[in-house]
C-alpha atoms as a PDB file:
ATOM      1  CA  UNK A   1      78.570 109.516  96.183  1.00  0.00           C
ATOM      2  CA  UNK A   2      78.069 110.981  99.587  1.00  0.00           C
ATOM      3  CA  UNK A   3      80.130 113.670 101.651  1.00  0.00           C
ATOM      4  CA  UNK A   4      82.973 113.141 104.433  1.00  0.00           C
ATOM      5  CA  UNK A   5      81.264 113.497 107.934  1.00  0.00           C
ATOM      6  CA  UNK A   6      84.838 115.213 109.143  1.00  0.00           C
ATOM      7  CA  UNK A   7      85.519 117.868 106.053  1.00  0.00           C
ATOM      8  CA  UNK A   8      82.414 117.763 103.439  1.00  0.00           C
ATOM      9  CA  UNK A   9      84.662 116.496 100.737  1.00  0.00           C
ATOM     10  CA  UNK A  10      83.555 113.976  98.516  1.00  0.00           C
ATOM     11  CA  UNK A  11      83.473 110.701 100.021  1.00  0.00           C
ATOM     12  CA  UNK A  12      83.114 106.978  98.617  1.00  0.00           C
ATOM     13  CA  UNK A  13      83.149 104.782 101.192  1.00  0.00           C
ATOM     14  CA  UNK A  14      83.424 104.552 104.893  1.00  0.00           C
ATOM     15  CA  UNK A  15      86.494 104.529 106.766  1.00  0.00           C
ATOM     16  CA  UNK A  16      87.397 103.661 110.459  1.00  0.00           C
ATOM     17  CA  UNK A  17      83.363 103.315 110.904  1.00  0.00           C
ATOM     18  CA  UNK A  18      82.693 106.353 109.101  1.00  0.00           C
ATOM     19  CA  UNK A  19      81.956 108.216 105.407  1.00  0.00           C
ATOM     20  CA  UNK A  20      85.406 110.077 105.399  1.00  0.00           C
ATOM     21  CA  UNK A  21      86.941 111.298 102.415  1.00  0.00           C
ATOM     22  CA  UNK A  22      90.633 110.248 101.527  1.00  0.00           C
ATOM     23  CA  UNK A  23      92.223 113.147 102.771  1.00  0.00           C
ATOM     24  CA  UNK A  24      90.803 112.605 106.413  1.00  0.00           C
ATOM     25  CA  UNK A  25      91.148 108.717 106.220  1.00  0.00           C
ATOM     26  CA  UNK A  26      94.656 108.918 105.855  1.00  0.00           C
ATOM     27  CA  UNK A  27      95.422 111.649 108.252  1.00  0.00           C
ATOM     28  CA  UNK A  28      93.243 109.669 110.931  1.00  0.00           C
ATOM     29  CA  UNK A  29      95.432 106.609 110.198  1.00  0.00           C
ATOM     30  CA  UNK A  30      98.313 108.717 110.618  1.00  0.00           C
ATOM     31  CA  UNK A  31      97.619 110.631 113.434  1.00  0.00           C
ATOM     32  CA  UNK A  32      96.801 107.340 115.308  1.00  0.00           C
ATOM     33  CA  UNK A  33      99.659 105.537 114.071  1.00  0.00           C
ATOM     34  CA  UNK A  34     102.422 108.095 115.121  1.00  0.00           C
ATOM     35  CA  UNK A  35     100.292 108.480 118.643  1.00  0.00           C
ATOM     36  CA  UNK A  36     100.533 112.183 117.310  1.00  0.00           C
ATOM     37  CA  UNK A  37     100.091 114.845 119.996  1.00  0.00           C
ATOM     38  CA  UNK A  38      98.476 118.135 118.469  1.00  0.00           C
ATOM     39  CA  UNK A  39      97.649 121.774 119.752  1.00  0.00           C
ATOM     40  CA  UNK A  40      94.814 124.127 118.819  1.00  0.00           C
ATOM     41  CA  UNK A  41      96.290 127.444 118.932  1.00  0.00           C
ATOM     42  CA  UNK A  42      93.087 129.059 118.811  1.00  0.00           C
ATOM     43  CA  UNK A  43      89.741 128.146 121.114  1.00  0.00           C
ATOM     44  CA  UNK A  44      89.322 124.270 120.342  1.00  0.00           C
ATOM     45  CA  UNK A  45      86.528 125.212 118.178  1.00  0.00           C
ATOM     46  CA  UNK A  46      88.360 125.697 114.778  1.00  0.00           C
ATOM     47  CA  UNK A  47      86.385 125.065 111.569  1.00  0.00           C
ATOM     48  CA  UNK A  48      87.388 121.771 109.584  1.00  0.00           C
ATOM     49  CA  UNK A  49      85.869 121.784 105.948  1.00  0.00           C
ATOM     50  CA  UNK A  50      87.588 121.105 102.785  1.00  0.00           C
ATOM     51  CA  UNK A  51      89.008 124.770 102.389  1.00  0.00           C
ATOM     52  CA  UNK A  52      90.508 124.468 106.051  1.00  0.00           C
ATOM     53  CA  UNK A  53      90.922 121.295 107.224  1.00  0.00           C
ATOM     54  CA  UNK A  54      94.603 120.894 107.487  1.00  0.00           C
ATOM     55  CA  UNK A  55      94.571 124.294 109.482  1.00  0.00           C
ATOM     56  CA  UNK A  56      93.911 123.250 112.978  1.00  0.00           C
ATOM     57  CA  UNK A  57      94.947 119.284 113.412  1.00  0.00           C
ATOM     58  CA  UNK A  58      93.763 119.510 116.669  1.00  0.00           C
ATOM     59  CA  UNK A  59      89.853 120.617 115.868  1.00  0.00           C
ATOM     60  CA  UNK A  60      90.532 118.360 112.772  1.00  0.00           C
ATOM     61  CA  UNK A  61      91.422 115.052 114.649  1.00  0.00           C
ATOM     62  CA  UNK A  62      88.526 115.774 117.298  1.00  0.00           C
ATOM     63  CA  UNK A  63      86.099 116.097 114.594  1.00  0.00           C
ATOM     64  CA  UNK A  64      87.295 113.087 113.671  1.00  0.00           C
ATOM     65  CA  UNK A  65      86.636 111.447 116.897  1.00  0.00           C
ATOM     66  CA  UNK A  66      83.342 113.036 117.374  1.00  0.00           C
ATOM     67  CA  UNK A  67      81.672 111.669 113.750  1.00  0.00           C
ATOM     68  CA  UNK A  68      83.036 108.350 115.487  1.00  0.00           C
ATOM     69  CA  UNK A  69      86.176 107.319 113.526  1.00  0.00           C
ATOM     70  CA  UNK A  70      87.188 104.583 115.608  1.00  0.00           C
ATOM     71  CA  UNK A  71      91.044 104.646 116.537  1.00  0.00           C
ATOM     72  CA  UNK A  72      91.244 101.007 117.482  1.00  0.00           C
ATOM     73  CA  UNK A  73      90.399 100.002 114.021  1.00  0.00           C
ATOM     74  CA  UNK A  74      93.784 101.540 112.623  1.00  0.00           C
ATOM     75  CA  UNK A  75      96.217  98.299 111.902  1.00  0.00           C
ATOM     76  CA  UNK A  76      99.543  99.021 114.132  1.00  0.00           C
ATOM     77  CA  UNK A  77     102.945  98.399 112.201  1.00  0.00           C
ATOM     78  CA  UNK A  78     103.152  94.992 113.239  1.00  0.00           C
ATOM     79  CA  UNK A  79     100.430  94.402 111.417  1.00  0.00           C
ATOM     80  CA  UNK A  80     100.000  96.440 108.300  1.00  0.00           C
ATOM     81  CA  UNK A  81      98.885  95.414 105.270  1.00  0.00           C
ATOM     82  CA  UNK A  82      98.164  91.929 106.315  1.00  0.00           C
ATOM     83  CA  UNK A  83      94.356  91.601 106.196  1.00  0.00           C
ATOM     84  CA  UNK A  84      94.310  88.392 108.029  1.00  0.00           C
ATOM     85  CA  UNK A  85      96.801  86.550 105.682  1.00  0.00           C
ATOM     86  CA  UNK A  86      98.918  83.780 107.423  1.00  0.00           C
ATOM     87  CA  UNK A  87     102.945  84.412 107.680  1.00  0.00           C
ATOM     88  CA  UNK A  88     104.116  83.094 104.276  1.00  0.00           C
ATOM     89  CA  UNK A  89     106.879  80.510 104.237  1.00  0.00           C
ATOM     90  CA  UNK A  90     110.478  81.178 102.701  1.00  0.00           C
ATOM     91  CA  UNK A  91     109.834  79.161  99.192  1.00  0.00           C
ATOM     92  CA  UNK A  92     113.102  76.583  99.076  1.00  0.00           C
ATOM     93  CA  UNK A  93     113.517  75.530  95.546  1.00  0.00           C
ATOM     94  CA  UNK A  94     112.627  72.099  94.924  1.00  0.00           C
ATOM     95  CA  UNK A  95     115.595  69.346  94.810  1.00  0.00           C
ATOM     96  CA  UNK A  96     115.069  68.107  91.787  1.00  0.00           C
ATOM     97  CA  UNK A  97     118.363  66.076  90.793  1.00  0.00           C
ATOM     98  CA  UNK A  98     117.603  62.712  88.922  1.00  0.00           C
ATOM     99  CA  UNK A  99     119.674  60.980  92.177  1.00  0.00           C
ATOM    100  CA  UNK A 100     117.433  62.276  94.926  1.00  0.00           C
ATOM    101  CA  UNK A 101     114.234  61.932  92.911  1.00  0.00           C
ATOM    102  CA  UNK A 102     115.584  58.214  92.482  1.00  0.00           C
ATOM    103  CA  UNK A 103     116.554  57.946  95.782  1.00  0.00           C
ATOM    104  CA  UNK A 104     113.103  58.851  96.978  1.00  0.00           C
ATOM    105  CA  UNK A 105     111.435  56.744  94.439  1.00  0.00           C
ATOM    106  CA  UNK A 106     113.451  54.028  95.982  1.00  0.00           C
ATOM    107  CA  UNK A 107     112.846  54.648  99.535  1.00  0.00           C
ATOM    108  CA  UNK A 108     108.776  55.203  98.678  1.00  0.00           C
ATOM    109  CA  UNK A 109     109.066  51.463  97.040  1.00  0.00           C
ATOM    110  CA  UNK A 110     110.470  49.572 100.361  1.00  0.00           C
END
């Protein structure tokens, strides 16, 4: 189990190119799918560890830039959750009636 490169928390896996904990995973995601805008209202130099980090989003979303989360990885709306599946079809029921299953038993036999 390793630490999050943005806050120190505990951290699994890597997300976005980077160990990040949940916490900072999902406010990376959200930050970049909103196109949030945020303000430091201090120096730009705010600390971001797990006691503090949802302080300052500004120092806490440029930390997250500067461990190298990568912003183009986030999935837009258009295409979350897909994970490269293909568009699935509307499922029509089957027409299953003895006279078009003959029919087509008769047409398959000419």
């Amino acid at each position: 189990e390793g630490r999050c490169a943005v806050c120190g928390d505990n951290a699994s896996c890597q997300h976005y190119g980077v160990r990040t904990c949940e916490g900072c995973k999902g406010f990376f995601k959200r930050t970049v799918q909103k196109n949030a805008k945020y303000i430091c209202l201090a120096n730009k130099d705010c600390p971001v560890d797990k006691r503090r980090r949802n302080r300052c989003q500004f120092c806490r979303f440029q930390k997250c830039l500067a461990v190298g989360m990568v912003k183009e990885v986030v999935r837009t709306d258009s295409l979350k959750g897909r994970r490269g599946r293909l568009p699935s079809k509307p499922k029509q029921p089957p027409d299953t009636s003895p006279v078009s299953l003959i029919t087509s038993l008769v047409r398959a036999h000419i």
